[in-house]
N, C-alpha and C. Protein backbone atom coordinates (compact mmCIF):
# COMPACT_ATOMS: atom_id res chain seq x y z
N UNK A 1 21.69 7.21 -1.48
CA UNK A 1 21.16 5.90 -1.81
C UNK A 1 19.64 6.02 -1.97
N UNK A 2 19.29 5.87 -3.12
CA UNK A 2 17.83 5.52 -3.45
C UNK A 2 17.36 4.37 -3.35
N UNK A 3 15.71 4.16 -2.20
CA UNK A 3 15.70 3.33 -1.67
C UNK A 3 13.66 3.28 -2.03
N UNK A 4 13.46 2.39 -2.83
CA UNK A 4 11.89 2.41 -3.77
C UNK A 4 11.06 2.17 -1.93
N UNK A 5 9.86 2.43 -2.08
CA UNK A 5 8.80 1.80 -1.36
C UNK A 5 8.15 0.60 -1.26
N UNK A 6 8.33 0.73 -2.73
CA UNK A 6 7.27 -1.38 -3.02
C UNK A 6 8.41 -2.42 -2.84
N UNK A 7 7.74 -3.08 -2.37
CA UNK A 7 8.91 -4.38 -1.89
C UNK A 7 7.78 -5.48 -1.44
N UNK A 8 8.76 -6.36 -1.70
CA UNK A 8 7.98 -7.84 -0.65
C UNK A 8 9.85 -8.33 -0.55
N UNK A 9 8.74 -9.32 0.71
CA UNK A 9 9.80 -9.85 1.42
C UNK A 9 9.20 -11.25 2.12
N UNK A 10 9.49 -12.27 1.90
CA UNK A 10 9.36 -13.62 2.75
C UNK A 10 10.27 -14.54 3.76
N UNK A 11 9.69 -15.17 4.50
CA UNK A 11 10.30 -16.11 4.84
C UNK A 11 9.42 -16.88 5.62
N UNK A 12 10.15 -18.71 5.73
CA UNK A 12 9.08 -19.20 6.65
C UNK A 12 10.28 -20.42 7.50
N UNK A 13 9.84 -20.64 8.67
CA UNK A 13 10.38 -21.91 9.39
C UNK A 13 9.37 -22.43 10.61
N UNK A 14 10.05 -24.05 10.61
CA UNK A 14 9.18 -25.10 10.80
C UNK A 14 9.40 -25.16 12.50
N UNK A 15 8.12 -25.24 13.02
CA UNK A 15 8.25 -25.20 14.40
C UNK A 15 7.29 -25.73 15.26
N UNK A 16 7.74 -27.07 15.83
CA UNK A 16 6.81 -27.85 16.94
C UNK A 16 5.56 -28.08 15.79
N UNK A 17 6.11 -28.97 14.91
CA UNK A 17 4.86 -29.24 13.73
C UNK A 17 3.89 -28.16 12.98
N UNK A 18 4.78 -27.57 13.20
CA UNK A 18 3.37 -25.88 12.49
C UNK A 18 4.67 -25.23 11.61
N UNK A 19 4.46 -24.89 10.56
CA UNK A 19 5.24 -24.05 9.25
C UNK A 19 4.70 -22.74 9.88
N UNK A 20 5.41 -22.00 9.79
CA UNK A 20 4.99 -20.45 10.25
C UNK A 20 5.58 -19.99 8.90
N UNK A 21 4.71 -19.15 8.20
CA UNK A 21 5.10 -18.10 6.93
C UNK A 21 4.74 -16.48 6.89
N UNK A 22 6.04 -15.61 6.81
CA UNK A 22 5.71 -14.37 7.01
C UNK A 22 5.80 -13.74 5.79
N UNK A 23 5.06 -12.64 5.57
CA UNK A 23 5.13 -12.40 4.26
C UNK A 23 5.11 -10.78 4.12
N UNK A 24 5.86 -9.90 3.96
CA UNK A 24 5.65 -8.60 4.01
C UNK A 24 5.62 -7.69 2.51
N UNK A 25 4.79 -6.82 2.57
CA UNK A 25 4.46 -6.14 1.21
C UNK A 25 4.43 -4.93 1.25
N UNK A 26 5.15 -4.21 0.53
CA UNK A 26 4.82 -2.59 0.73
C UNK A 26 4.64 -2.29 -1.04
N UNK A 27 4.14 -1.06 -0.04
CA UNK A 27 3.83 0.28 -1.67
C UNK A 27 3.65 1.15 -1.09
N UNK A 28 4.06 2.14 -2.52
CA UNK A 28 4.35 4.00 -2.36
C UNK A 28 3.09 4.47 -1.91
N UNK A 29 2.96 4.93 -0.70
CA UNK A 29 2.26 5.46 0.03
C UNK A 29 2.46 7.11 0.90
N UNK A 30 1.83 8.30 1.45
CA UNK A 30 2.30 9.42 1.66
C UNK A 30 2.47 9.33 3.18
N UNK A 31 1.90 8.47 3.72
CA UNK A 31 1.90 8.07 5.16
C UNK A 31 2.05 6.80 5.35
N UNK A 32 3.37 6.64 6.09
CA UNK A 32 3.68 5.27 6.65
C UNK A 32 2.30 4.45 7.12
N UNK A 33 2.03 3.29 6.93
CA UNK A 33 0.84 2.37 7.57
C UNK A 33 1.20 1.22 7.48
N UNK A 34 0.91 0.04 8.59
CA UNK A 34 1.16 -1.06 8.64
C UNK A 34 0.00 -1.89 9.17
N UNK A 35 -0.26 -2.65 8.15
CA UNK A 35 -1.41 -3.71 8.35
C UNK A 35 -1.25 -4.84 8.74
N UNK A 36 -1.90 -5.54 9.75
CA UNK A 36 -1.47 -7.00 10.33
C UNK A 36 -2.46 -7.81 10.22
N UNK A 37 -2.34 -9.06 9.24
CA UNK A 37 -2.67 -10.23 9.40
C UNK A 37 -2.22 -11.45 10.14
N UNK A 38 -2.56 -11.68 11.32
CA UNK A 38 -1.92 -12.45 11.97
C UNK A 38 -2.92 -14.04 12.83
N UNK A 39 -2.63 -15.12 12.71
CA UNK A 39 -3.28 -16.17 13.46
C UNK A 39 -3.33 -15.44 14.82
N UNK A 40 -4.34 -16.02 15.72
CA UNK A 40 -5.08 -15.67 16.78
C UNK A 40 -4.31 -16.00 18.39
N UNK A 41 -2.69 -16.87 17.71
CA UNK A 41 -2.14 -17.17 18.94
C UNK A 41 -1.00 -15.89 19.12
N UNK A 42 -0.78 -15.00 18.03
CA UNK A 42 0.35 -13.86 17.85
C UNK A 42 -0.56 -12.64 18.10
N UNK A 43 -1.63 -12.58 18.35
CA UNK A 43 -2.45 -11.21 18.41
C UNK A 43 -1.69 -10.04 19.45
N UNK A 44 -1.49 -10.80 20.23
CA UNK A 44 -1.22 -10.02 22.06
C UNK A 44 0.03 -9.24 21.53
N UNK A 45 0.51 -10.04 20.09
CA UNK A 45 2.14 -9.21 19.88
C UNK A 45 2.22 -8.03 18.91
N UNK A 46 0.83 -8.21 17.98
CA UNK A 46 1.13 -7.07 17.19
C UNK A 46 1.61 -5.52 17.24
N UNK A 47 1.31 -5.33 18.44
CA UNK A 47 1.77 -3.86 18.77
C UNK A 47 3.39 -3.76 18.64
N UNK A 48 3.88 -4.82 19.00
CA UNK A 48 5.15 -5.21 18.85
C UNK A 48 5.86 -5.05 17.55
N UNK A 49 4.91 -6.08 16.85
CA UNK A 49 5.40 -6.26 15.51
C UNK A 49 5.15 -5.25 14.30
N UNK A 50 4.47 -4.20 14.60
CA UNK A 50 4.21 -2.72 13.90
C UNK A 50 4.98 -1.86 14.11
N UNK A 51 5.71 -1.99 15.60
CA UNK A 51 6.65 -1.00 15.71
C UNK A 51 7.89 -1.66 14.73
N UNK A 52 8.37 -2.63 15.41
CA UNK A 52 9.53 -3.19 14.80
C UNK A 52 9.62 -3.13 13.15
N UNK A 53 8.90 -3.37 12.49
CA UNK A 53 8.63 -3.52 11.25
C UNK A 53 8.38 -1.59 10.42
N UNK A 54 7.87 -1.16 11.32
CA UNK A 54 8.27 0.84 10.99
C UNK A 54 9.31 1.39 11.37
N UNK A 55 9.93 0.65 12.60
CA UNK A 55 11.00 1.28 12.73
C UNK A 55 12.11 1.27 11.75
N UNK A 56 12.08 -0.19 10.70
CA UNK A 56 13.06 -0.47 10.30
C UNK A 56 12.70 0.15 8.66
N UNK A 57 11.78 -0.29 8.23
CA UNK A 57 10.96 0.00 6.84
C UNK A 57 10.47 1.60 6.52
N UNK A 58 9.98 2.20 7.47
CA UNK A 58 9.83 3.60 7.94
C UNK A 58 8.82 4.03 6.79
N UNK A 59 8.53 3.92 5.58
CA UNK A 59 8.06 4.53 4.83
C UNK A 59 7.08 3.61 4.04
N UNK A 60 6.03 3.92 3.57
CA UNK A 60 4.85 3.10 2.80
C UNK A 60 3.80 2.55 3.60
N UNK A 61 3.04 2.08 2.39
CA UNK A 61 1.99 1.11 3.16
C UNK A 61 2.26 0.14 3.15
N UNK A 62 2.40 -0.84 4.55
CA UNK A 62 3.28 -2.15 4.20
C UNK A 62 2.06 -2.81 4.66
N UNK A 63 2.03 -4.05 4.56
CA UNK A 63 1.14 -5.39 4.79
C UNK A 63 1.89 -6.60 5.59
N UNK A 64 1.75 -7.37 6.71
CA UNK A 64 2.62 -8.06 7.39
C UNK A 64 1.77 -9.08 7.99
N UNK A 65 1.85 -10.43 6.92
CA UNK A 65 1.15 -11.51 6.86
C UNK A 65 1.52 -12.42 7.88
N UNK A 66 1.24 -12.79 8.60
CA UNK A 66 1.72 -14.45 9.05
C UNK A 66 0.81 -15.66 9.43
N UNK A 67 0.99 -16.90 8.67
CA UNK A 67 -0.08 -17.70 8.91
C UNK A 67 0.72 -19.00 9.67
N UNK A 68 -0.05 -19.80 10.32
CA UNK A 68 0.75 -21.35 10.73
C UNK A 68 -0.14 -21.88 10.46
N UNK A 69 0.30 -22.70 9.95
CA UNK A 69 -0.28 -24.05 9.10
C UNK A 69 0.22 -25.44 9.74
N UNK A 70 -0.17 -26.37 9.86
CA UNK A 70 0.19 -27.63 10.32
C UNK A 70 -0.59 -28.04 11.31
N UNK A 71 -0.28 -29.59 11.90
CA UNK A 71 -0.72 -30.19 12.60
C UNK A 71 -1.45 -29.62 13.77
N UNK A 72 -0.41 -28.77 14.43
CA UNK A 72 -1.39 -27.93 15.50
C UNK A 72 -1.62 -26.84 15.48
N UNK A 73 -1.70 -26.02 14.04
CA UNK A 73 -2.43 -25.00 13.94
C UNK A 73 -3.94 -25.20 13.92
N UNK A 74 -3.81 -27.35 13.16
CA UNK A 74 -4.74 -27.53 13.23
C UNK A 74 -5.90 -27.82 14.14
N UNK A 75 -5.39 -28.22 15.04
CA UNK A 75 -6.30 -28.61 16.58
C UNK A 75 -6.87 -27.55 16.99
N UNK A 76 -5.96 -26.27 16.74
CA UNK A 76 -6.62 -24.97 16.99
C UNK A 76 -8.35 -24.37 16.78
N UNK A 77 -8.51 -25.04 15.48
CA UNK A 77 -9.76 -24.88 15.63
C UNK A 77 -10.65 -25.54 16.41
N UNK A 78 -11.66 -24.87 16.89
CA UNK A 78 -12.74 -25.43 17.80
C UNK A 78 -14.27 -24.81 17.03
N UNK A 79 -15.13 -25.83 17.66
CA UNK A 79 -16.16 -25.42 16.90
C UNK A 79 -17.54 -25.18 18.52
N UNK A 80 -17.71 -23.71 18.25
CA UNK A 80 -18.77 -23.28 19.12
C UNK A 80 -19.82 -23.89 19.53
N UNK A 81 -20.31 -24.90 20.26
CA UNK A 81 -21.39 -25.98 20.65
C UNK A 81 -22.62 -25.18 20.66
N UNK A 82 -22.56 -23.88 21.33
CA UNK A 82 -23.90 -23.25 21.83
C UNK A 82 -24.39 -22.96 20.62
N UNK A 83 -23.34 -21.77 20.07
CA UNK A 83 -24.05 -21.28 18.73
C UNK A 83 -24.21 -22.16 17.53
N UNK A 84 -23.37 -23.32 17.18
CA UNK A 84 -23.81 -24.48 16.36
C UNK A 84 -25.61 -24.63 16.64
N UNK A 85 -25.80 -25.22 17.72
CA UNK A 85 -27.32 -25.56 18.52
C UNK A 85 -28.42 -24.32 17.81
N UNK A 86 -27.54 -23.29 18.31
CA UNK A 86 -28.32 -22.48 18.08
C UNK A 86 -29.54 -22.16 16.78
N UNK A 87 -28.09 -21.98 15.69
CA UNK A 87 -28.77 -21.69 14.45
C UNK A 87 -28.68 -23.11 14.11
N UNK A 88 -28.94 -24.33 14.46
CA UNK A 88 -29.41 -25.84 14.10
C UNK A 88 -30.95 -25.39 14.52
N UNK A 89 -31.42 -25.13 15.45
CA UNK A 89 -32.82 -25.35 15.68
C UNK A 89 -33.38 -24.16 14.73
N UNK A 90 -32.70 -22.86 14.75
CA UNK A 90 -33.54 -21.64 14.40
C UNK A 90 -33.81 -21.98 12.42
N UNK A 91 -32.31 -22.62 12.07
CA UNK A 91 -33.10 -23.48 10.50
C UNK A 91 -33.46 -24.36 10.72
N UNK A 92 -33.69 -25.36 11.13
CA UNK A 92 -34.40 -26.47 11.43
C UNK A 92 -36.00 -26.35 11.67
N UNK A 93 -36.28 -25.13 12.24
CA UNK A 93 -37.61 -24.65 12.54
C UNK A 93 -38.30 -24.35 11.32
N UNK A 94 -36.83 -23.21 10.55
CA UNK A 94 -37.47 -22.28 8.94
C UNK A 94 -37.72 -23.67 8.06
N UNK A 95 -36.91 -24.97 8.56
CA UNK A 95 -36.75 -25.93 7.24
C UNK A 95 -38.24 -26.43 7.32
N UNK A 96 -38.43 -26.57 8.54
CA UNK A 96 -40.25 -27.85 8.83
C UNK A 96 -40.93 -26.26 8.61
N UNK A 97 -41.29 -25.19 8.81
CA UNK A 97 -42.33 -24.27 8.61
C UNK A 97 -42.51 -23.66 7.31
N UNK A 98 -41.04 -23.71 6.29
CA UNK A 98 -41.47 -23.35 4.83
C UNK A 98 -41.57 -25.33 4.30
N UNK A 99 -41.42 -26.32 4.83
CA UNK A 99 -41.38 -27.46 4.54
C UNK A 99 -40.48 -27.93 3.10
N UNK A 100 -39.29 -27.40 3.43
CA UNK A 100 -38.19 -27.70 2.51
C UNK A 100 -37.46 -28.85 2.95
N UNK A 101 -37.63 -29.14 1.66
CA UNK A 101 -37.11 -31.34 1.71
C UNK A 101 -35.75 -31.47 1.73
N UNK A 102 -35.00 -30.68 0.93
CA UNK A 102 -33.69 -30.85 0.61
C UNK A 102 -32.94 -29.81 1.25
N UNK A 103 -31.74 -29.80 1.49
CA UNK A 103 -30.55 -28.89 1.98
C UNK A 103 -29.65 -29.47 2.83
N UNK A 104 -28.82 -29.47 2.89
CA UNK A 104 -27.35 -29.87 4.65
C UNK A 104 -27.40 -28.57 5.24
N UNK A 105 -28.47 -28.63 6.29
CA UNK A 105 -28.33 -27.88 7.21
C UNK A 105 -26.50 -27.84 7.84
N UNK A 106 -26.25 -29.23 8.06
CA UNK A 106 -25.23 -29.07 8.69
C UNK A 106 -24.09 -28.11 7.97
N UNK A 107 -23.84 -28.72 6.94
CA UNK A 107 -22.57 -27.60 5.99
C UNK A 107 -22.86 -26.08 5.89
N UNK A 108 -24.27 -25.99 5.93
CA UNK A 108 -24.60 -24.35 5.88
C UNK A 108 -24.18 -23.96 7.10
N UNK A 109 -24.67 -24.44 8.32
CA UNK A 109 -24.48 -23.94 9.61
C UNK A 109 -22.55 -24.07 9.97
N UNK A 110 -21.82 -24.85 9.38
CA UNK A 110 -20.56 -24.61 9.36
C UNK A 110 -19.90 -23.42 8.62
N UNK A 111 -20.64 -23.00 7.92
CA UNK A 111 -20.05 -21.74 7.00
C UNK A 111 -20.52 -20.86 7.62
N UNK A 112 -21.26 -20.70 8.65
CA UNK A 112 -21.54 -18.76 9.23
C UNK A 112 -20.47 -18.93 9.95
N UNK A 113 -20.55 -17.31 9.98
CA UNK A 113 -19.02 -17.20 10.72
C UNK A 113 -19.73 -16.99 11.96
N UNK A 114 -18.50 -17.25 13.41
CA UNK A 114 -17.97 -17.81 14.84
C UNK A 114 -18.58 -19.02 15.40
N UNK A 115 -18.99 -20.26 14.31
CA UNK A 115 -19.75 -21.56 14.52
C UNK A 115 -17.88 -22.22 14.74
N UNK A 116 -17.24 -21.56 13.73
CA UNK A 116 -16.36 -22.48 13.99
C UNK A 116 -15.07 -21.30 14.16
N UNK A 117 -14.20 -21.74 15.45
CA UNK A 117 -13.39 -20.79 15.92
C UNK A 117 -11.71 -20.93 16.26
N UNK A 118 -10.99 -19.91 16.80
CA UNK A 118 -10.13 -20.58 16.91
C UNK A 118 -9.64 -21.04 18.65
N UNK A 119 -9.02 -21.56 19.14
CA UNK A 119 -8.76 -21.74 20.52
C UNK A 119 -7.56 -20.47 20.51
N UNK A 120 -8.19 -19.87 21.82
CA UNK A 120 -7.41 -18.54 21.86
C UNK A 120 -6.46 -18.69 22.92
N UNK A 121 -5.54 -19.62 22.73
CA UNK A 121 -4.18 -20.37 23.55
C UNK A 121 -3.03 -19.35 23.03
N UNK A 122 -2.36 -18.19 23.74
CA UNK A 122 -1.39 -17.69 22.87
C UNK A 122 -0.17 -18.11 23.04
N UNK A 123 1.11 -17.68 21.50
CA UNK A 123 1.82 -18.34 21.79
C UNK A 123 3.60 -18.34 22.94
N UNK A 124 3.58 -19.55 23.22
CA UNK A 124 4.62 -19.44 24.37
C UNK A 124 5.81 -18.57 23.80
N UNK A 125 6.83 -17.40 25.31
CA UNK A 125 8.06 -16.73 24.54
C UNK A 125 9.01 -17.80 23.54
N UNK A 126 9.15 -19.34 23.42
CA UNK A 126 10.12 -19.96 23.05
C UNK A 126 9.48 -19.72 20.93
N UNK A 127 7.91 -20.01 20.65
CA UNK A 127 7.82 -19.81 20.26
C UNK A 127 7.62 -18.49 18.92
N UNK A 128 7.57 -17.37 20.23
CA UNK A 128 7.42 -15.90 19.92
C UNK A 128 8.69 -15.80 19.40
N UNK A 129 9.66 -15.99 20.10
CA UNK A 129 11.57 -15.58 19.73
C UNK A 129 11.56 -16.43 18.26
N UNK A 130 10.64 -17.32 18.14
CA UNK A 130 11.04 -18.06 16.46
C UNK A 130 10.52 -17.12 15.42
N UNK A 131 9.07 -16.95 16.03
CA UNK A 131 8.13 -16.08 14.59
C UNK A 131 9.26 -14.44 14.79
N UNK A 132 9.40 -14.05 15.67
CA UNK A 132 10.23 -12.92 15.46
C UNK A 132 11.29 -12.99 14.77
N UNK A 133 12.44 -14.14 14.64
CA UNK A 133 13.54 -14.40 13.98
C UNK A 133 12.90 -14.63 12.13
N UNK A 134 11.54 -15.02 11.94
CA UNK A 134 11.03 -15.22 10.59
C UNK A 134 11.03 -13.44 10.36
N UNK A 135 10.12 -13.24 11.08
CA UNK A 135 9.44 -11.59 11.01
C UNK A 135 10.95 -11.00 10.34
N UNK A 136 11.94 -10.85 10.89
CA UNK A 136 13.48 -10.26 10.96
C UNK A 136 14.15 -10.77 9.22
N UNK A 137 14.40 -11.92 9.05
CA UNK A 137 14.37 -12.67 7.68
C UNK A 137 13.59 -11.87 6.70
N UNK A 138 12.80 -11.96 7.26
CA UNK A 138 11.20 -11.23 5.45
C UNK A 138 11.45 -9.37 5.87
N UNK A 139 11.93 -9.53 7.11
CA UNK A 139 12.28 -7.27 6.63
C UNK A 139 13.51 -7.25 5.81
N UNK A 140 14.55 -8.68 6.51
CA UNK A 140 15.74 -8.46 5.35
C UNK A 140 15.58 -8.84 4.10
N UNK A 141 14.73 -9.38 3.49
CA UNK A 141 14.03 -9.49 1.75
C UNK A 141 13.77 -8.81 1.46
N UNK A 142 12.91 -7.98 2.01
CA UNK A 142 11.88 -6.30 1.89
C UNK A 142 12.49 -5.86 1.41
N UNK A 143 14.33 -5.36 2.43
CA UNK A 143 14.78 -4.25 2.27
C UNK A 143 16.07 -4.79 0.76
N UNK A 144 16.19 -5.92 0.97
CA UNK A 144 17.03 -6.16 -0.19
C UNK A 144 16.09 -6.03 -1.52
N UNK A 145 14.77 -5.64 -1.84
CA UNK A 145 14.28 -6.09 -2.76
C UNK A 145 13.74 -4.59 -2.81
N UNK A 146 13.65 -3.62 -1.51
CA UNK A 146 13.70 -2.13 -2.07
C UNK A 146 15.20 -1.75 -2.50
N UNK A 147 16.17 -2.07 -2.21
CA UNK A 147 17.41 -1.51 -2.30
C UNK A 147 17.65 -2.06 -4.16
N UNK A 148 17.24 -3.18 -4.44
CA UNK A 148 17.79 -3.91 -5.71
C UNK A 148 16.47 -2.40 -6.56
N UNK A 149 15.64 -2.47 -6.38
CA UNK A 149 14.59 -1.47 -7.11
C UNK A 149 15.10 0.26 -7.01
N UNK A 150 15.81 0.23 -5.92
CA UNK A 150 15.71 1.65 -5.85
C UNK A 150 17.03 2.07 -6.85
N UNK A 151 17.94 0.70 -6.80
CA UNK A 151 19.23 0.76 -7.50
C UNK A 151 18.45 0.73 -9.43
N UNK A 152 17.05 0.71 -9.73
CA UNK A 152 16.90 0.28 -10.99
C UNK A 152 16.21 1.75 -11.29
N UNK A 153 15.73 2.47 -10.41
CA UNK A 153 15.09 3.94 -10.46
C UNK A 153 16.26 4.81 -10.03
N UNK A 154 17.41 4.33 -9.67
CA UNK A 154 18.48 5.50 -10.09
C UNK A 154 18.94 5.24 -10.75
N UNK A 155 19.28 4.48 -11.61
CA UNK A 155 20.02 3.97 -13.09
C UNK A 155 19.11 4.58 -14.06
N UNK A 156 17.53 4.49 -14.03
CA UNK A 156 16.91 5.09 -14.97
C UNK A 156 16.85 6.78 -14.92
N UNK A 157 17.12 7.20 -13.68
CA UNK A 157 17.16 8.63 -13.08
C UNK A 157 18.57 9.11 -14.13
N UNK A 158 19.51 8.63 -14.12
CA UNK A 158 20.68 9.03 -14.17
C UNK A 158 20.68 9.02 -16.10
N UNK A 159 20.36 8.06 -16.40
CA UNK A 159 19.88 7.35 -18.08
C UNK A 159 19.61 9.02 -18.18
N UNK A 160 18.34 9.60 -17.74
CA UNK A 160 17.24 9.94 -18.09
C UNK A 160 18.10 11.87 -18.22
N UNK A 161 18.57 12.03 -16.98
CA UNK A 161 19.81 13.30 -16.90
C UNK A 161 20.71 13.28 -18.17
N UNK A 162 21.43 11.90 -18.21
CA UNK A 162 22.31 12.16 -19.53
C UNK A 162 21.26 12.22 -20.72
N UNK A 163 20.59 11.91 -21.03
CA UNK A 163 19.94 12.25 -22.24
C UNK A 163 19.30 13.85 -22.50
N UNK A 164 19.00 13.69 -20.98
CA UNK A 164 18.39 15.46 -20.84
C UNK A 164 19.58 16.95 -21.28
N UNK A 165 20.96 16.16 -20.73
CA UNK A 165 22.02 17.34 -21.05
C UNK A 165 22.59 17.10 -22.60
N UNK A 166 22.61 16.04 -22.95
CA UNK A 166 22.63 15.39 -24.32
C UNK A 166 22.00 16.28 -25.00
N UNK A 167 20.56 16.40 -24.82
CA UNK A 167 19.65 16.83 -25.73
C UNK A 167 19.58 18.84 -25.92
N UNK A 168 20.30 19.43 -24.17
CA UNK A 168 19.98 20.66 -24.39
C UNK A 168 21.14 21.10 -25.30
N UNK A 169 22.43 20.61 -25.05
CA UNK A 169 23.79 21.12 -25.99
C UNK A 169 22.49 20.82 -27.32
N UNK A 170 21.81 20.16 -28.33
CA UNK A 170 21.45 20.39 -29.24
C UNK A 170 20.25 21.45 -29.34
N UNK A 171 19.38 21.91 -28.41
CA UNK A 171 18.67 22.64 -27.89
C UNK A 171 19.48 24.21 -28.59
């Protein structure tokens, strides 16, 4: 059974107001590697979720997305008081000493990064057993979507033989 490297694979389900979406990606690679993008409440699990996801996939460079989105992914964010303050006075100082009239300090100072953060609450086992049951879903896409490819590179493999013995009888 010929079985390709590149694949994707998805899935997502809805949980305690937050959409959780997993998304996995591979390509032909000479050394297995697995990359994790993950929200800040699944961190503690990735070691987890690299094994599980090589054990089963074993080969390529895969990519293994997961984001939550919703209501209380949204609360999640928090915004840093000290360091807000911080760089408020340190432009606020540059704004009155080069005496520049115009700008939103405020929107600038929201765009540096760790002004605004996430609450590092991780998530409970009831929730973990869900994102794992998604995680499980998007390896079974992966692998149905290397197996449907690998079935299209041995059909062309095989094409490619009969034409080759085709061609030596005229040889």
């Amino acid at each position: 059974m010929i079985v390709s490297m590149t694949g994707f694979g998805h899935a997502k389900v809805e949980y305690s107001g937050k959409l959780i979406r997993v998304e996995i990606k591979s390509l032909n690679a000479r050394a297995s590697e697995v990359r994790c993008k993950l929200p800040p409440t699944y961190r503690d699990r990735e070691m987890d979720l690299r094994k599980k996801v090589l054990d089963i996939l074993q080969r390529g460079k895969i990519e293994l997305t997961i984001t939550a989105e919703g209501h209380e992914a949204e609360e999640a964010s928090v915004i840093d008081a000290a360091v807000f303050r911080r760089y408020y006075k340190e432009l606020y100082a540059l704004k009155t000493e080069l005496n520049i009239q115009d700008g939103d300090i405020l929107q600038s100072i929201l765009r540096i990064p760790n002004v605004i953060g996430q609450n590092e609450t991780l998530a409970d086992d009831e929730e973990w057993a869900i994102v794992e049951q998604c995680v499980e879903e998007a390896i079974r896409e992966i692998q149905k979507f290397r197996q449907a490819e690998g079935d299209v590179l041995k059909n062309d493999l095989l094409e490619r033989v009969e034409m080759i013995e085709k061609n030596m009888k005229a040889v």
